[in-house]
N, C-alpha and C. Protein backbone atom coordinates (compact mmCIF):
# COMPACT_ATOMS: atom_id res chain seq x y z
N UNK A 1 17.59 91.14 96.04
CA UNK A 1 18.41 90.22 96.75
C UNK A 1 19.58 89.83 95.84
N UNK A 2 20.69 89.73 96.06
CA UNK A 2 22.30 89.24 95.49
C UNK A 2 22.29 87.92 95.30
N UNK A 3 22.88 87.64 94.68
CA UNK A 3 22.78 86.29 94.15
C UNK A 3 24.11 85.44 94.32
N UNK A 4 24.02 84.62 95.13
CA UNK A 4 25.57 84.27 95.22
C UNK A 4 25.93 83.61 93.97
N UNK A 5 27.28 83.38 93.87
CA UNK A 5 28.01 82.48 92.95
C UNK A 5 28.43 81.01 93.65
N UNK A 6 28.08 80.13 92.40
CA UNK A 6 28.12 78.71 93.16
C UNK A 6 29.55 78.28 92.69
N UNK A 7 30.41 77.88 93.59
CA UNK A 7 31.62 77.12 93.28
C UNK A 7 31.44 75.92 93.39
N UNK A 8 32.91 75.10 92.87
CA UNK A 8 32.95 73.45 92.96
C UNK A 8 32.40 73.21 94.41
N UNK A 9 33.40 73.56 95.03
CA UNK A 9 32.67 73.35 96.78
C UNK A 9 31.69 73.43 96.86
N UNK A 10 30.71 73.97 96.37
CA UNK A 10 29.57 74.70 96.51
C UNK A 10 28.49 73.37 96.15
N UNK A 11 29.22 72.56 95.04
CA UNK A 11 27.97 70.94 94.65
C UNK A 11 27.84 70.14 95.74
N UNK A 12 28.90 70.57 97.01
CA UNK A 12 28.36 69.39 98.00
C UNK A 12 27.35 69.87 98.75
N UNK A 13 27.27 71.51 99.14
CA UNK A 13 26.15 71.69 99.61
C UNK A 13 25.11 71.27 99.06
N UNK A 14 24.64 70.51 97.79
CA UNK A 14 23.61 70.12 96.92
C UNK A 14 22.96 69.26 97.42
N UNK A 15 23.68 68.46 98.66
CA UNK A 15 23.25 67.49 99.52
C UNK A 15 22.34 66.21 98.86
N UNK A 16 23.16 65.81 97.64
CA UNK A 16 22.99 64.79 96.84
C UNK A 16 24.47 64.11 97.06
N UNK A 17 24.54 62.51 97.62
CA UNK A 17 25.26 62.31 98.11
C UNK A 17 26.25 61.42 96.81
N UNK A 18 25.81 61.56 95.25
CA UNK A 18 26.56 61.55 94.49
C UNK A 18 27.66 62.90 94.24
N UNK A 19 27.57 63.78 94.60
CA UNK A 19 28.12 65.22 94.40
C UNK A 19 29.14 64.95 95.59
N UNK A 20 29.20 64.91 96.56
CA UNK A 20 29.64 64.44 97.71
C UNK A 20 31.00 63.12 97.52
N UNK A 21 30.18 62.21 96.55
CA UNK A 21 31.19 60.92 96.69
C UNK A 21 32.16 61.23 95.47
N UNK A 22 32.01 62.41 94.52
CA UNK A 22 32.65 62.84 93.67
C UNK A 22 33.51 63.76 93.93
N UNK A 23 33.59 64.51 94.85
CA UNK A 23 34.16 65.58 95.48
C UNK A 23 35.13 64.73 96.25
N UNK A 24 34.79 63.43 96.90
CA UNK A 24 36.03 63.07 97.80
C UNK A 24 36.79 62.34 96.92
N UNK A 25 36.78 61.69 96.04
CA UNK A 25 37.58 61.07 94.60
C UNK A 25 38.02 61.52 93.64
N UNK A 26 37.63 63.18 93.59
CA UNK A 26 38.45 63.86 92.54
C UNK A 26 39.55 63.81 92.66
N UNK A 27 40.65 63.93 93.36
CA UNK A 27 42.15 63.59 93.26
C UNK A 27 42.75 62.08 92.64
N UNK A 28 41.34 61.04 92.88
CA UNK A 28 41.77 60.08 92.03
C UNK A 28 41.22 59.98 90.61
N UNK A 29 40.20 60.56 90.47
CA UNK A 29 39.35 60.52 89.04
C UNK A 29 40.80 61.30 87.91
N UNK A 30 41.09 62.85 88.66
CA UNK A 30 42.05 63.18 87.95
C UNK A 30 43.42 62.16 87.46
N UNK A 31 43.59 61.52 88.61
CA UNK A 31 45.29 61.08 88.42
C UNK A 31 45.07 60.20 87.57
N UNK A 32 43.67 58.74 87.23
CA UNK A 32 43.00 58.13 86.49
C UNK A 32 42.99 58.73 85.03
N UNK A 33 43.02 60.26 85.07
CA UNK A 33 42.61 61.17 83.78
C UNK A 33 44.04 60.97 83.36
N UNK A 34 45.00 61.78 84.05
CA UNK A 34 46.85 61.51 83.74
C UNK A 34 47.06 60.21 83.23
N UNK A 35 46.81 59.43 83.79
CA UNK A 35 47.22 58.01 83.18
C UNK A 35 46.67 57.66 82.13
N UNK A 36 45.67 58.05 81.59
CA UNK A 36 45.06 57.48 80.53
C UNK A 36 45.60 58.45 79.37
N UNK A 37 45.89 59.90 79.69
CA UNK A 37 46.58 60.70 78.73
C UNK A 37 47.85 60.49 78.48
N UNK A 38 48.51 59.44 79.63
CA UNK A 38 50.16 59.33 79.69
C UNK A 38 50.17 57.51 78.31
N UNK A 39 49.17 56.89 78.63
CA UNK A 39 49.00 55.52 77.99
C UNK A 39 48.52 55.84 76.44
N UNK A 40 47.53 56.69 76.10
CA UNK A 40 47.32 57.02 74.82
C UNK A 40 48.46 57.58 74.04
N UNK A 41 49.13 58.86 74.37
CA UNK A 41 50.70 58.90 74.31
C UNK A 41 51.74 58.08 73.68
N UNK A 42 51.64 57.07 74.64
CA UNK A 42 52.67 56.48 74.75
C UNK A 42 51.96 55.33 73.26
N UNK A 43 51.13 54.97 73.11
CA UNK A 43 50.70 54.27 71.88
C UNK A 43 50.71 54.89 70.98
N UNK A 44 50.54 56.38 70.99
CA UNK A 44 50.82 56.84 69.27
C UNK A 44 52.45 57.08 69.03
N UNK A 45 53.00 56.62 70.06
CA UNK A 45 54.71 57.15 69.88
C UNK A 45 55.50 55.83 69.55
N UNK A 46 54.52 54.56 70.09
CA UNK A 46 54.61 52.89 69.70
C UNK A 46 54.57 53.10 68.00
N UNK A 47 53.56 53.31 67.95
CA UNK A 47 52.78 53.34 66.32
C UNK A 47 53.79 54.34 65.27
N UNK A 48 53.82 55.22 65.66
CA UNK A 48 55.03 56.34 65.10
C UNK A 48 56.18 55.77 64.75
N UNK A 49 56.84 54.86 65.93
CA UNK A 49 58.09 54.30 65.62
C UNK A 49 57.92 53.41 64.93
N UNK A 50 57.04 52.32 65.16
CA UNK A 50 56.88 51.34 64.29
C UNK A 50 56.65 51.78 62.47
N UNK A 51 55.81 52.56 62.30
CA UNK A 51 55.78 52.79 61.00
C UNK A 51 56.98 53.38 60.72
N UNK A 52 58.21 54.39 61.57
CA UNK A 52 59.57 54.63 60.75
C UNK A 52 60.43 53.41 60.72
N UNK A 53 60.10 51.91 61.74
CA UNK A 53 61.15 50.94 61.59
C UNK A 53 60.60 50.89 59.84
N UNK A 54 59.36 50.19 59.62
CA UNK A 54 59.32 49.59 58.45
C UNK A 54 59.93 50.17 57.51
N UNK A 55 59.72 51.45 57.61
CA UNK A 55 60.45 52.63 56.38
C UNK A 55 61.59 52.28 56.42
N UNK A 56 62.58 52.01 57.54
CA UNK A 56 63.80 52.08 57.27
C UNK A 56 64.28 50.93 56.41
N UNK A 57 63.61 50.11 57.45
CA UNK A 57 63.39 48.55 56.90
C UNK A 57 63.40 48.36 55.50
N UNK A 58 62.50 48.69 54.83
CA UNK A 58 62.20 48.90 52.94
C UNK A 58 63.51 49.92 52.31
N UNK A 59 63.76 50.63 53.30
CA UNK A 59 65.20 51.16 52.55
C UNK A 59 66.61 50.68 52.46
N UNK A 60 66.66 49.90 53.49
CA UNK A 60 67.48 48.72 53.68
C UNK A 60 67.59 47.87 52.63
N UNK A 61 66.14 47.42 52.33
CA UNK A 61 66.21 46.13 51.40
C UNK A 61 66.69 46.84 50.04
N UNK A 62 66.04 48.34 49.59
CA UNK A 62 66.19 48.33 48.51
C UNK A 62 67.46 48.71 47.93
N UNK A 63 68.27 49.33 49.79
CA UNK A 63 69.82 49.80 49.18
C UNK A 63 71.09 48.48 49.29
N UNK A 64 70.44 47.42 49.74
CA UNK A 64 71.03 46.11 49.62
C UNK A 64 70.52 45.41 48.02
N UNK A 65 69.67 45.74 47.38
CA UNK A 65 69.29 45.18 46.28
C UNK A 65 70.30 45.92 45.04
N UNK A 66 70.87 47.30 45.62
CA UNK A 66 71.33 48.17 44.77
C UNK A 66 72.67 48.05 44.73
N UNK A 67 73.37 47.48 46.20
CA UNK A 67 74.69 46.85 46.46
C UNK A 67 74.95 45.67 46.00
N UNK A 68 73.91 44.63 45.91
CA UNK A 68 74.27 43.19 45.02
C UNK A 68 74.21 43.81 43.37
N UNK A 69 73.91 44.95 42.88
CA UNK A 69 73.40 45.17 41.58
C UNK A 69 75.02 45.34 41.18
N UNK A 70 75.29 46.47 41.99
CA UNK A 70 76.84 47.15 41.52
C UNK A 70 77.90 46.34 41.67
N UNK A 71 77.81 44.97 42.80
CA UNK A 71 78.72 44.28 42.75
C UNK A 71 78.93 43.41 41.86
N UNK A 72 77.01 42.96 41.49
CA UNK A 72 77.67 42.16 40.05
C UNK A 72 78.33 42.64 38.53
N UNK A 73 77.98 43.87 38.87
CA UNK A 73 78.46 44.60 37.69
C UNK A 73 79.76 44.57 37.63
N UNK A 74 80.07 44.89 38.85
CA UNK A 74 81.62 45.30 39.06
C UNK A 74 82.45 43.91 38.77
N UNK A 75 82.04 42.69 39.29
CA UNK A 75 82.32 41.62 38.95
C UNK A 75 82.53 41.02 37.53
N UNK A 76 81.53 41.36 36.67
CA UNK A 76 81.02 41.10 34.77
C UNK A 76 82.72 42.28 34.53
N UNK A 77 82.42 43.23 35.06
CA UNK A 77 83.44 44.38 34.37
C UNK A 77 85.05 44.19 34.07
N UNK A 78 85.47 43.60 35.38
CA UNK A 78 86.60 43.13 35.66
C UNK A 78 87.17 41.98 35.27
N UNK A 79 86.44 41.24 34.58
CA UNK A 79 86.80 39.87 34.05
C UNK A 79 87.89 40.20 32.98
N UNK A 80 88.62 38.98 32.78
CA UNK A 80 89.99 39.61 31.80
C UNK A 80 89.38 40.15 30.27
N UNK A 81 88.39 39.18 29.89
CA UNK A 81 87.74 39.40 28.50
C UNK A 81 87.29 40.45 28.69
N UNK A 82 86.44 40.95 29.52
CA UNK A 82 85.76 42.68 29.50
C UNK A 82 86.85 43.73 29.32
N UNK A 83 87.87 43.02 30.29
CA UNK A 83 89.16 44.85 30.17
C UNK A 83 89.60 44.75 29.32
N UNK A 84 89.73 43.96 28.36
CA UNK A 84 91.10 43.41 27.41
C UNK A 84 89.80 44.00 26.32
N UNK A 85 88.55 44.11 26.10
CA UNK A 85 87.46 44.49 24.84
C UNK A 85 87.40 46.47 25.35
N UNK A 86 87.93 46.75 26.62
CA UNK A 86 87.68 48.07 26.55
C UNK A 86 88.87 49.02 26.36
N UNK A 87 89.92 48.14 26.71
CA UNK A 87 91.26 48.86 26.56
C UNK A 87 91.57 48.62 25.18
N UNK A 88 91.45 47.78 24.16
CA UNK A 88 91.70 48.04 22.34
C UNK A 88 91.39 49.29 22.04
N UNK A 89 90.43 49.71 22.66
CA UNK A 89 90.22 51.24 22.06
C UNK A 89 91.46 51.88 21.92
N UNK A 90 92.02 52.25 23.07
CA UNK A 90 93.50 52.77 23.39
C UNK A 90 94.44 52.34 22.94
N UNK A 91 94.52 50.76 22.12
CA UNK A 91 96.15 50.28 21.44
C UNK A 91 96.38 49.20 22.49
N UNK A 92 95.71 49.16 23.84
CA UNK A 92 96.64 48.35 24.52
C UNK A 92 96.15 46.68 24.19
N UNK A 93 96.92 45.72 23.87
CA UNK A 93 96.74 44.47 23.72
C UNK A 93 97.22 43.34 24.94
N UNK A 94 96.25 41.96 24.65
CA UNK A 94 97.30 40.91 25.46
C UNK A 94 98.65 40.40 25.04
N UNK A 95 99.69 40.41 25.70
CA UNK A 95 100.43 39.95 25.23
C UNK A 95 100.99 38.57 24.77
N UNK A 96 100.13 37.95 25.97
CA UNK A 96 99.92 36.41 25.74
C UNK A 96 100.88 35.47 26.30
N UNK A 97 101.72 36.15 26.78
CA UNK A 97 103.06 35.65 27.79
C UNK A 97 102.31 35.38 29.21
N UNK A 98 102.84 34.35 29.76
CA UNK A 98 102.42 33.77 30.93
C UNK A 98 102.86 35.42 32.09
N UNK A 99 102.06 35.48 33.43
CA UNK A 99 103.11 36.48 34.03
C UNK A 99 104.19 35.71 34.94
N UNK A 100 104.68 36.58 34.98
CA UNK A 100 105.99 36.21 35.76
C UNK A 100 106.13 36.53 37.33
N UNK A 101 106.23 35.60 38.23
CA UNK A 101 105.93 35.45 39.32
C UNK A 101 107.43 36.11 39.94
N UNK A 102 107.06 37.05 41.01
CA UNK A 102 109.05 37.74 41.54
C UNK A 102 108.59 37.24 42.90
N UNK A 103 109.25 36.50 43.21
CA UNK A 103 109.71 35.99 44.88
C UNK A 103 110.49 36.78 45.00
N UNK A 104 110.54 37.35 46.69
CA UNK A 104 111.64 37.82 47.33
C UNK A 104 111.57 37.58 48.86
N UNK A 105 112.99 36.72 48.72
CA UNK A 105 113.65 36.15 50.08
C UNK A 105 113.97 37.23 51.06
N UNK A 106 113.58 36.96 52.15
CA UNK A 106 113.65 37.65 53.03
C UNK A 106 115.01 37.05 54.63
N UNK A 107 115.83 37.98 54.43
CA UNK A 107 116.99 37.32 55.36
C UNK A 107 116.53 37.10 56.50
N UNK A 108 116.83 36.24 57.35
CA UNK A 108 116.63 35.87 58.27
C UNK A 108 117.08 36.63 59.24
N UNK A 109 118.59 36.66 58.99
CA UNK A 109 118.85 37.75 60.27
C UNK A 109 119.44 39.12 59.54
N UNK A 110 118.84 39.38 60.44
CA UNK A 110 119.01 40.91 59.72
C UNK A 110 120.58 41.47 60.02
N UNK A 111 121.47 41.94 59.33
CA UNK A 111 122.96 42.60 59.62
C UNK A 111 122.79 43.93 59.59
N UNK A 112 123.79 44.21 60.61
CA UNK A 112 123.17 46.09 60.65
C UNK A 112 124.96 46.67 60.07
C-alpha cells in the first residue's frame, strides 16, 4: 500500500480542534512573527546609534579640550614679552618709542 504524504493542510484533517484553530490564525501568528522581527530591529539600530552618539560625544569633548589647549598657547605666545624674547635671536629689538597712531580723513564729498 502507498503511503501518502502529509501536508500543512493535511494537520486539520487530524481532527484535533487545536490544529484547526491554528490553521485559521496563521496569517495572524505570522504577521505577529513580522512585527516582532520589525521591533527587535529596530532596538538594535536604537542601541547602535546610541553607542555612536556617545563616541562622538567623547570626541567632541576631547577635540574642544585640545582647542582651549592651543588657544591658550596661542594667547601665552603672542604676548609682547614672549615675541620680543623670540625675535633677539634675529637682532630685532624694542624700540621703546610710543607707536604712532595715522588717522585718515575721509572727504565727505567726493569730487570727480
Amino acid at each position: 500500500m502507498a503511503r501518502k504524504k502529509k501536508g500543512v493542510l493535511d494537520l486539520a484533517s487530524l481532527g484535533t480542534p487545536l490544529a484547526s484553530i491554528i490553521l485559521k490564525n496563521l496569517p495572524y501568528v505570522l504577521f505577529l512573527g513580522f512585527l516582532g522581527t520589525i521591533y527587535i530591529a529596530n532596538v538594535h539600530y536604537a542601541e547602535n546609534t546610541m553607542r555612536e552618539i556617545k563616541q562622538l560625544e567623547k570626541e567632541i569633548s576631547d577635540l574642544r579640550w585640545q582647542y582651549m589647549a592651543a588657544k591658550a598657547e596661542l594667547m601665552y605666545n603672542s604676548k609682547q614679552s614672549e615675541v620680543l624674547k623670540k625675535v633677539e635671536s634675529i637682532g630685532l629689538s624694542d624700540s621703546g618709542k610710543k607707536a604712532k597712531k595715522i588717522v585718515v580723513k575721509k572727504n565727505l564729498r567726493e569730487d570727480s
